[in-house]
N, C-alpha and C. Protein backbone atom coordinates (compact mmCIF):
# COMPACT_ATOMS: atom_id res chain seq x y z
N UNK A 1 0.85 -1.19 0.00
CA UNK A 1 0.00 0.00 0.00
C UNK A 1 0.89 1.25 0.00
N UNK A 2 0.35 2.41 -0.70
CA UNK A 2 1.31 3.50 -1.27
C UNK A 2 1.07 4.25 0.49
N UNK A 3 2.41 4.93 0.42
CA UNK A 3 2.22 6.03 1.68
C UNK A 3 1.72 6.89 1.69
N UNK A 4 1.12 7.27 2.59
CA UNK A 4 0.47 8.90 2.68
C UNK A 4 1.32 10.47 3.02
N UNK A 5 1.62 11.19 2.33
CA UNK A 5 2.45 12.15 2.27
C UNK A 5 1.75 13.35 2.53
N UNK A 6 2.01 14.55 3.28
CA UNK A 6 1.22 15.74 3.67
C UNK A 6 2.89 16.26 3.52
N UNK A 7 2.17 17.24 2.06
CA UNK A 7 3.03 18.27 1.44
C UNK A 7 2.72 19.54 2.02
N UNK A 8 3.64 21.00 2.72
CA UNK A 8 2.59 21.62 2.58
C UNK A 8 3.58 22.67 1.37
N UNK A 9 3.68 24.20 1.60
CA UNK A 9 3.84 24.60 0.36
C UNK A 9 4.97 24.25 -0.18
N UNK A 10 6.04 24.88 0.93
CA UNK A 10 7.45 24.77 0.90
C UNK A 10 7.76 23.72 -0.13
N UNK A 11 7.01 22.50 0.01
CA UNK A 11 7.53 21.57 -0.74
C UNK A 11 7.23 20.73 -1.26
N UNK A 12 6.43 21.24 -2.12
CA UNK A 12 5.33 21.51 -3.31
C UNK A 12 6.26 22.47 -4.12
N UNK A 13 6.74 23.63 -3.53
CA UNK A 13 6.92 24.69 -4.54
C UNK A 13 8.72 24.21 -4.85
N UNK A 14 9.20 23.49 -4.11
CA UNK A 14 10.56 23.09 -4.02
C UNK A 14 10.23 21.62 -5.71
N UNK A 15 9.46 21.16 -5.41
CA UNK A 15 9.26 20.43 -6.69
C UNK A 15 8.98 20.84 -7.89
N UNK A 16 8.08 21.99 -7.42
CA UNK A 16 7.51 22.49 -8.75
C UNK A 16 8.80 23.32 -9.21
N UNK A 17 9.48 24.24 -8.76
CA UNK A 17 10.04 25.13 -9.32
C UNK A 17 12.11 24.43 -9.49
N UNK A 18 12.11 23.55 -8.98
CA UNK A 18 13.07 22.22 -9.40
C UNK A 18 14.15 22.95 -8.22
N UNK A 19 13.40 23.43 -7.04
CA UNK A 19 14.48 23.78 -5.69
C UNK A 19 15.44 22.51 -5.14
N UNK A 20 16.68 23.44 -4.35
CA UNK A 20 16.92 21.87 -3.55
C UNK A 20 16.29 21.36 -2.32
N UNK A 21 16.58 19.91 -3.05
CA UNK A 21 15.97 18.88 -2.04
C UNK A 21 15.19 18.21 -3.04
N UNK A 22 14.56 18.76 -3.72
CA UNK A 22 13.24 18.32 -4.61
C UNK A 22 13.49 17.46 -5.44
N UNK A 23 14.43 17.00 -5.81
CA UNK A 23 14.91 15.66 -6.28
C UNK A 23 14.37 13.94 -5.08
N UNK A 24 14.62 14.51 -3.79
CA UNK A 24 14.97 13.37 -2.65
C UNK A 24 12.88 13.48 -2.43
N UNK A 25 12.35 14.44 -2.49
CA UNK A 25 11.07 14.80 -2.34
C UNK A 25 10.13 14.09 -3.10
N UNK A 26 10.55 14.09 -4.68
CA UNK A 26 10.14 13.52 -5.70
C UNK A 26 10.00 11.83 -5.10
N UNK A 27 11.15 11.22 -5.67
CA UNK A 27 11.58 9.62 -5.06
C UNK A 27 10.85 9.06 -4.06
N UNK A 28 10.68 10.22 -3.06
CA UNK A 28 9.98 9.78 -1.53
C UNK A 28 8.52 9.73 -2.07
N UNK A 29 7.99 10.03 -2.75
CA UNK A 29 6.68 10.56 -2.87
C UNK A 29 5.95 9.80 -4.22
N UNK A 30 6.62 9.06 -4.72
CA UNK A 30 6.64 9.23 -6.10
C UNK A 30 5.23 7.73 -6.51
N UNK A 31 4.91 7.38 -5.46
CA UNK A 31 3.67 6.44 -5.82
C UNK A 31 3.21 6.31 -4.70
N UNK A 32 3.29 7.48 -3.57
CA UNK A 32 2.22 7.39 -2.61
C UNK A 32 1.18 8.64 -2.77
N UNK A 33 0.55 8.62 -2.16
CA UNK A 33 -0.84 9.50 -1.92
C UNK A 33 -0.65 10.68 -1.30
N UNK A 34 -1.01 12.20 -2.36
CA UNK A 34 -0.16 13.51 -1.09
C UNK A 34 -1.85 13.88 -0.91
N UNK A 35 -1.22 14.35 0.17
CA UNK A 35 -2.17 15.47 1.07
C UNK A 35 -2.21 16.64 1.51
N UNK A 36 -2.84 17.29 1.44
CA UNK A 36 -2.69 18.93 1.86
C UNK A 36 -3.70 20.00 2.03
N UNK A 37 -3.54 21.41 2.64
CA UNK A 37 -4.28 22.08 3.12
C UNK A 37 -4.58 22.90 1.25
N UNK A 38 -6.02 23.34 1.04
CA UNK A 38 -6.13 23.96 0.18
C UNK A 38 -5.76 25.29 -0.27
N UNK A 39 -4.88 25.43 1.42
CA UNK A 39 -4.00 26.59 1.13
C UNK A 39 -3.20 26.63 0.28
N UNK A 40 -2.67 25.50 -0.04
CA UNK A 40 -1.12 25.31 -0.72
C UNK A 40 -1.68 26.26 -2.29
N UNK A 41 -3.01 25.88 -2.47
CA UNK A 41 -3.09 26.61 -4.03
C UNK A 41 -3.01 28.07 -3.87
N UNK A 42 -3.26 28.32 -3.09
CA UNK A 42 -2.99 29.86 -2.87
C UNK A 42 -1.83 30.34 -2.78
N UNK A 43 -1.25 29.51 -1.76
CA UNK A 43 0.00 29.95 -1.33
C UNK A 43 1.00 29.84 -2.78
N UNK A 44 0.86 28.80 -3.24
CA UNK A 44 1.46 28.67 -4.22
C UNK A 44 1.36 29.30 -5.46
N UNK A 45 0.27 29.81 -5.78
CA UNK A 45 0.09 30.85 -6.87
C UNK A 45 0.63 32.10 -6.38
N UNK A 46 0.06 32.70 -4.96
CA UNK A 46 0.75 33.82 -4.39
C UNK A 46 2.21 33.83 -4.72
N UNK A 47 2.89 32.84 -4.48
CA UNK A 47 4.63 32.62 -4.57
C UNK A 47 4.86 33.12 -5.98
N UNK A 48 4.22 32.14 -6.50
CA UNK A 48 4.89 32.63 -8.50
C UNK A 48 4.46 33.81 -8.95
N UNK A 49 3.35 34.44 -8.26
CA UNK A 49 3.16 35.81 -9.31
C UNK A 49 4.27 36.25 -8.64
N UNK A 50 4.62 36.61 -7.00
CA UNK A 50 5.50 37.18 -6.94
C UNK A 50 6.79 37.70 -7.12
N UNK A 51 7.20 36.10 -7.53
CA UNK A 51 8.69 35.58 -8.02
C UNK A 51 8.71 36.32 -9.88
N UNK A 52 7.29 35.95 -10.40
CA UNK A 52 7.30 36.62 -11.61
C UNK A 52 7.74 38.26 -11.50
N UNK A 53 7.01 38.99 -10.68
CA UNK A 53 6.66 40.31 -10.47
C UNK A 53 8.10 40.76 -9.84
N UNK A 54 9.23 40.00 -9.37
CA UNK A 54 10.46 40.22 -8.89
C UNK A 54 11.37 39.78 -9.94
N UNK A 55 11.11 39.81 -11.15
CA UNK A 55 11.76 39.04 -12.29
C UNK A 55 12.71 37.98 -12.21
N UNK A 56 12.17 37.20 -10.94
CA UNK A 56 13.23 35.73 -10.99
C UNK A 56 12.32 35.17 -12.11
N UNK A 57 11.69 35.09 -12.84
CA UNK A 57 11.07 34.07 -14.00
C UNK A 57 10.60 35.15 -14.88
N UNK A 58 9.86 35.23 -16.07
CA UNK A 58 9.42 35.55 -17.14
C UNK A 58 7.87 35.20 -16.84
N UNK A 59 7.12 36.65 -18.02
CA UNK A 59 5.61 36.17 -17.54
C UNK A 59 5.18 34.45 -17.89
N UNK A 60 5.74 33.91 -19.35
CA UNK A 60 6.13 33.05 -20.48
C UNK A 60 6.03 31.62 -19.32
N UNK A 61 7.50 31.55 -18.19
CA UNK A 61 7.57 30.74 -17.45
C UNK A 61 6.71 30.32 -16.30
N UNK A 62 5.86 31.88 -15.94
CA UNK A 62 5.03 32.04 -14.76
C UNK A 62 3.87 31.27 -15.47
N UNK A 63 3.16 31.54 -16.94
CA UNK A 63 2.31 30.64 -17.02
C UNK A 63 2.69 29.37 -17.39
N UNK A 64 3.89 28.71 -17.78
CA UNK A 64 4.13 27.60 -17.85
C UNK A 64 3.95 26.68 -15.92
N UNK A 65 4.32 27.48 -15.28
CA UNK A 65 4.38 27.19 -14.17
C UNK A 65 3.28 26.85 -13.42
N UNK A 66 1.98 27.62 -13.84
CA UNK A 66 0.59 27.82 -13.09
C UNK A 66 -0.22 26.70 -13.79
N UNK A 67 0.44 26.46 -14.89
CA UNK A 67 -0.12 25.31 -15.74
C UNK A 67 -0.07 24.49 -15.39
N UNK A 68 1.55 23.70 -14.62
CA UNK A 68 1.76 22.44 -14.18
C UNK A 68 1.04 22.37 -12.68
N UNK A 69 1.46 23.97 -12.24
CA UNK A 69 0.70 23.84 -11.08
C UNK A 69 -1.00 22.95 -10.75
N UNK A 70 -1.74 23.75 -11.82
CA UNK A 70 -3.18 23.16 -12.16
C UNK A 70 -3.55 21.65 -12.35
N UNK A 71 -2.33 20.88 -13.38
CA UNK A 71 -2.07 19.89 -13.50
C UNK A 71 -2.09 19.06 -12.10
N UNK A 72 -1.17 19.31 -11.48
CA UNK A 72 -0.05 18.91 -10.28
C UNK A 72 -1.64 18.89 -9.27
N UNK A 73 -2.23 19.90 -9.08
CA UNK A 73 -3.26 19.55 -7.89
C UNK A 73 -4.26 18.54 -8.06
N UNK A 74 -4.26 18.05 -9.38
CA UNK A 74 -5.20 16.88 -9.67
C UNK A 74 -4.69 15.31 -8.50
N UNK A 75 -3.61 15.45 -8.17
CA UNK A 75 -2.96 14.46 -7.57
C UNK A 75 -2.63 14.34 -6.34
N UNK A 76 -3.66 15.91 -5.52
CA UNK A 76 -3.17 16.05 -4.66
C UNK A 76 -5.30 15.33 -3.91
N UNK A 77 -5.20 14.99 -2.46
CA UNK A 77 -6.38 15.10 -1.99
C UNK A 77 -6.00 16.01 -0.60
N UNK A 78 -7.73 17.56 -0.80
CA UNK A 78 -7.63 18.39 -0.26
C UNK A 78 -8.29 18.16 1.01
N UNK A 79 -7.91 18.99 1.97
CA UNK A 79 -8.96 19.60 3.02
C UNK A 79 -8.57 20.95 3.02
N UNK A 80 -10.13 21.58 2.75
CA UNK A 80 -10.34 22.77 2.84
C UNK A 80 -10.22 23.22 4.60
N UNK A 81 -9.72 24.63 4.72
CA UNK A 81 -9.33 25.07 6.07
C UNK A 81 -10.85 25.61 6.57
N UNK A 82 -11.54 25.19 7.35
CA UNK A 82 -13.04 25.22 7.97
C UNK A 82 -12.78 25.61 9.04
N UNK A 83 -13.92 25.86 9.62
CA UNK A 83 -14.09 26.98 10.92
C UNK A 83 -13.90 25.32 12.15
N UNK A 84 -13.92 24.28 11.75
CA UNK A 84 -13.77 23.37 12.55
C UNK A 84 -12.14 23.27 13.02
N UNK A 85 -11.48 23.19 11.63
CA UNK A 85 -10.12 23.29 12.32
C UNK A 85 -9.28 24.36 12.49
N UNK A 86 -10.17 25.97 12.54
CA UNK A 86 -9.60 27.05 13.20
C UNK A 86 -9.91 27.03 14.79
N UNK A 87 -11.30 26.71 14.80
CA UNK A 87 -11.19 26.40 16.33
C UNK A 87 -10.75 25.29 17.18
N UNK A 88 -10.41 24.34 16.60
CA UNK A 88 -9.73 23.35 17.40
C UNK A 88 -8.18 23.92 17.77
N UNK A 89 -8.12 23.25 19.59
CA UNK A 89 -7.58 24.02 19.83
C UNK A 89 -5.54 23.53 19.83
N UNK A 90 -5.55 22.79 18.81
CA UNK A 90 -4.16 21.80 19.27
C UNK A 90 -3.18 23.08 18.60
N UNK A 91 -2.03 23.14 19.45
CA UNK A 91 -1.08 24.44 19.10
C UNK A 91 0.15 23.48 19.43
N UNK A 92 1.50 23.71 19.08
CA UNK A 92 2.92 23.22 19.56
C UNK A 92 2.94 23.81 20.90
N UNK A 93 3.99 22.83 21.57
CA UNK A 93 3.68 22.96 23.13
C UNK A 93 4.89 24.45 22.90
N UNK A 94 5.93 24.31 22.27
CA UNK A 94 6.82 24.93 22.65
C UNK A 94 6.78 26.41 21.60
N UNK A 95 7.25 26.58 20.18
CA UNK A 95 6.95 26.98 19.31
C UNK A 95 5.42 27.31 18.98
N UNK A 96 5.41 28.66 18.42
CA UNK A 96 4.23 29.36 18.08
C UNK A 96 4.45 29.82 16.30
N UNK A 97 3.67 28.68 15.37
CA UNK A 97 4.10 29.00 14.31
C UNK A 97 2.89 30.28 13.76
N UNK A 98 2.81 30.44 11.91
CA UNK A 98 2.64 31.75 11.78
C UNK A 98 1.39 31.12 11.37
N UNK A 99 0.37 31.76 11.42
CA UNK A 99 -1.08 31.24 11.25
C UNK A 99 -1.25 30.63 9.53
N UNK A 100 -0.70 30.30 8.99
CA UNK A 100 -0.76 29.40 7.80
C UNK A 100 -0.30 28.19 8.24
N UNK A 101 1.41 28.89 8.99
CA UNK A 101 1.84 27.05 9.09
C UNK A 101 0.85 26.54 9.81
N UNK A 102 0.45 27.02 10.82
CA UNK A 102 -0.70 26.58 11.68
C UNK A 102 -2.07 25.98 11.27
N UNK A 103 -2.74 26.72 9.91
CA UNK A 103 -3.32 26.11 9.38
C UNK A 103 -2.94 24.32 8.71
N UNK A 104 -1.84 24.63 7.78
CA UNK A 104 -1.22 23.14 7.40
C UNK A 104 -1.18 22.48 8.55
N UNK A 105 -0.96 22.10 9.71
CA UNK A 105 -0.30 21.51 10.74
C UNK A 105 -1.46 20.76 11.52
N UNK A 106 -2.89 21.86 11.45
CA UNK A 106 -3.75 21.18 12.27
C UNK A 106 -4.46 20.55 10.85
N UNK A 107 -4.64 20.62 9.44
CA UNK A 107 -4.80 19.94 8.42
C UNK A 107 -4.08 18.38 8.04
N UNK A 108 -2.85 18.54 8.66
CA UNK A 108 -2.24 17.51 8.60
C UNK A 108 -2.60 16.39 9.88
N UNK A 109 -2.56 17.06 10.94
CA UNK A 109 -3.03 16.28 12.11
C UNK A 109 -4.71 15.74 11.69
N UNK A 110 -5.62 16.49 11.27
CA UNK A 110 -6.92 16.00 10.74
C UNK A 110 -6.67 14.64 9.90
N UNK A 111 -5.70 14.69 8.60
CA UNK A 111 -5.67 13.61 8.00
C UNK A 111 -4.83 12.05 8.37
N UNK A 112 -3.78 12.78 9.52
CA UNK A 112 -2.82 11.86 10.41
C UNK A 112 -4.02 10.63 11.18
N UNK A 113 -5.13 11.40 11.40
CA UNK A 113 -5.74 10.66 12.85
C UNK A 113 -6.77 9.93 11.78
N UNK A 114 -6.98 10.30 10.68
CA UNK A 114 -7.94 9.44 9.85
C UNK A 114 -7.07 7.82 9.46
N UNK A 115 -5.95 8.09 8.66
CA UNK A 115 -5.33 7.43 8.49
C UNK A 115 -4.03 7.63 8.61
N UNK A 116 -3.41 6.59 9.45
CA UNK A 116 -1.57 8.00 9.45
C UNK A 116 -0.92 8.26 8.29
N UNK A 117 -0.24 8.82 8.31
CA UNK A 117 1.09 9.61 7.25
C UNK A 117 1.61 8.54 7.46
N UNK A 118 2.67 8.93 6.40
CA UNK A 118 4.02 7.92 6.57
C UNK A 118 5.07 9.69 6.59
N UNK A 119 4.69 10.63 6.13
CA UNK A 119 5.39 11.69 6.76
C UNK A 119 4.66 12.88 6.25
N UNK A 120 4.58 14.24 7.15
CA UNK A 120 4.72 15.66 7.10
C UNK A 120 6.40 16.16 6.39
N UNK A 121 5.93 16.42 5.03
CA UNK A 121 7.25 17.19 4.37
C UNK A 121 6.64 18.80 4.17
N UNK A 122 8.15 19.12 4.90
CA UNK A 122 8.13 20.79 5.02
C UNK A 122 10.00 21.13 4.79
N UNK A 123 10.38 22.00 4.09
CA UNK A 123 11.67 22.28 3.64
C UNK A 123 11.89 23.55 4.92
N UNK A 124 10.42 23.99 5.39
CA UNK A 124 10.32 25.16 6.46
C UNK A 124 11.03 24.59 8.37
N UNK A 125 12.62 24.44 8.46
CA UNK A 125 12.93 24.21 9.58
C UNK A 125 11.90 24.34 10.67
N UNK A 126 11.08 25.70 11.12
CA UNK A 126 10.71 25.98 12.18
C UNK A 126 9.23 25.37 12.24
N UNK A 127 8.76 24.94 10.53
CA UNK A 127 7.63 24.68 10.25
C UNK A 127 7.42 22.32 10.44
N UNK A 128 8.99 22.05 10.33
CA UNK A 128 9.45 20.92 11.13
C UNK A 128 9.20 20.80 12.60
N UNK A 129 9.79 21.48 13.31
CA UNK A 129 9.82 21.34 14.46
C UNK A 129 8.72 21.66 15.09
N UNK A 130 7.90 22.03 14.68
CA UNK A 130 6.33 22.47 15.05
C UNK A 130 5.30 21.12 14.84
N UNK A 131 6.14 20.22 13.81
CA UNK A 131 5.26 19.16 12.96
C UNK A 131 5.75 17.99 14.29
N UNK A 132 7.13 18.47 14.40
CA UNK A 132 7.72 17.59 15.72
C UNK A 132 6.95 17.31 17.09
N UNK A 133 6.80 18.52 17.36
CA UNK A 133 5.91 18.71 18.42
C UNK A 133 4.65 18.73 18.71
N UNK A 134 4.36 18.28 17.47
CA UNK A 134 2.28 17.81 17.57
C UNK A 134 2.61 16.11 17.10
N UNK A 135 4.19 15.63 17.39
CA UNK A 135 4.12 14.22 17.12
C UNK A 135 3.54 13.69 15.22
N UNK A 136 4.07 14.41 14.74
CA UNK A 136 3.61 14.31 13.31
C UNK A 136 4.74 13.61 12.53
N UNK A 137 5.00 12.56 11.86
CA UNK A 137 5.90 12.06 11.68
C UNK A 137 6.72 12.83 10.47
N UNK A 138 7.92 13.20 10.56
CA UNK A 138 8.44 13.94 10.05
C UNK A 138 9.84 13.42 9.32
């Protein structure tokens, strides 16, 4: 049975845009099942116009990019961020992340307790150790 993977943007956008690591990301991932907050489409479109609008890419590449992006979410299964898991109240005991990672984190814990992960991938150090500390396998 394929593993269950909870991507959140970091590394998603580390694949998509051919960052490092995203080679070892790919391999790990590469016939199991990802998961993620429906933030990531946001977040992730937010990223590329910006990166466009800072001329690290071309408009040319930005829609080549939003394309695969579109593609790429067909493969993903979502949970939308609901007023259920803003008010639930699970936070890191130690670390106080930034209210997105926070969103991903209690999204990931939602799909952990349905069926577990085989891992939470985040390229975001502080956004690790947060995944650490809600026991999220990392």
């Amino acid at each position: 049975m394929p593993g269950r993977f909870y991507l959140d943007t970091s590394a998603y956008l580390a694949i998509l845009l051919g960052e490092k690591g995203h080679e070892a990301i790919a391999r790990e991932t590469a016939n199991g099942r990802l998961m993620s907050s429906s933030l990531l489409a946001l977040e992730a479109h937010r990223t590329l116009v910006r990166l466009a609008r800072e001329g690290v890419f071309s408009a040319s590449d930005l829609n080549k990019a939003l394309a695969q992006m579109e593609g790429d979410l067909e493969y993903f299964t979502f949970r939308d961020l609901t007023l259920d898991l803003c008010r639930r109240g699970v936070i890191p005991v130690v670390s106080t992340p930034r209210s997105l990672d926070l969103a991903h984190l209690r999204t990931a814990l939602w799909f952990h307790e349905r069926e577990p992960l085989a891992r939470f991938i985040t390229l975001d150090e502080s956004q690790e150790q947060a995944a650490q500390e809600l026991s999220l396998p990392v």
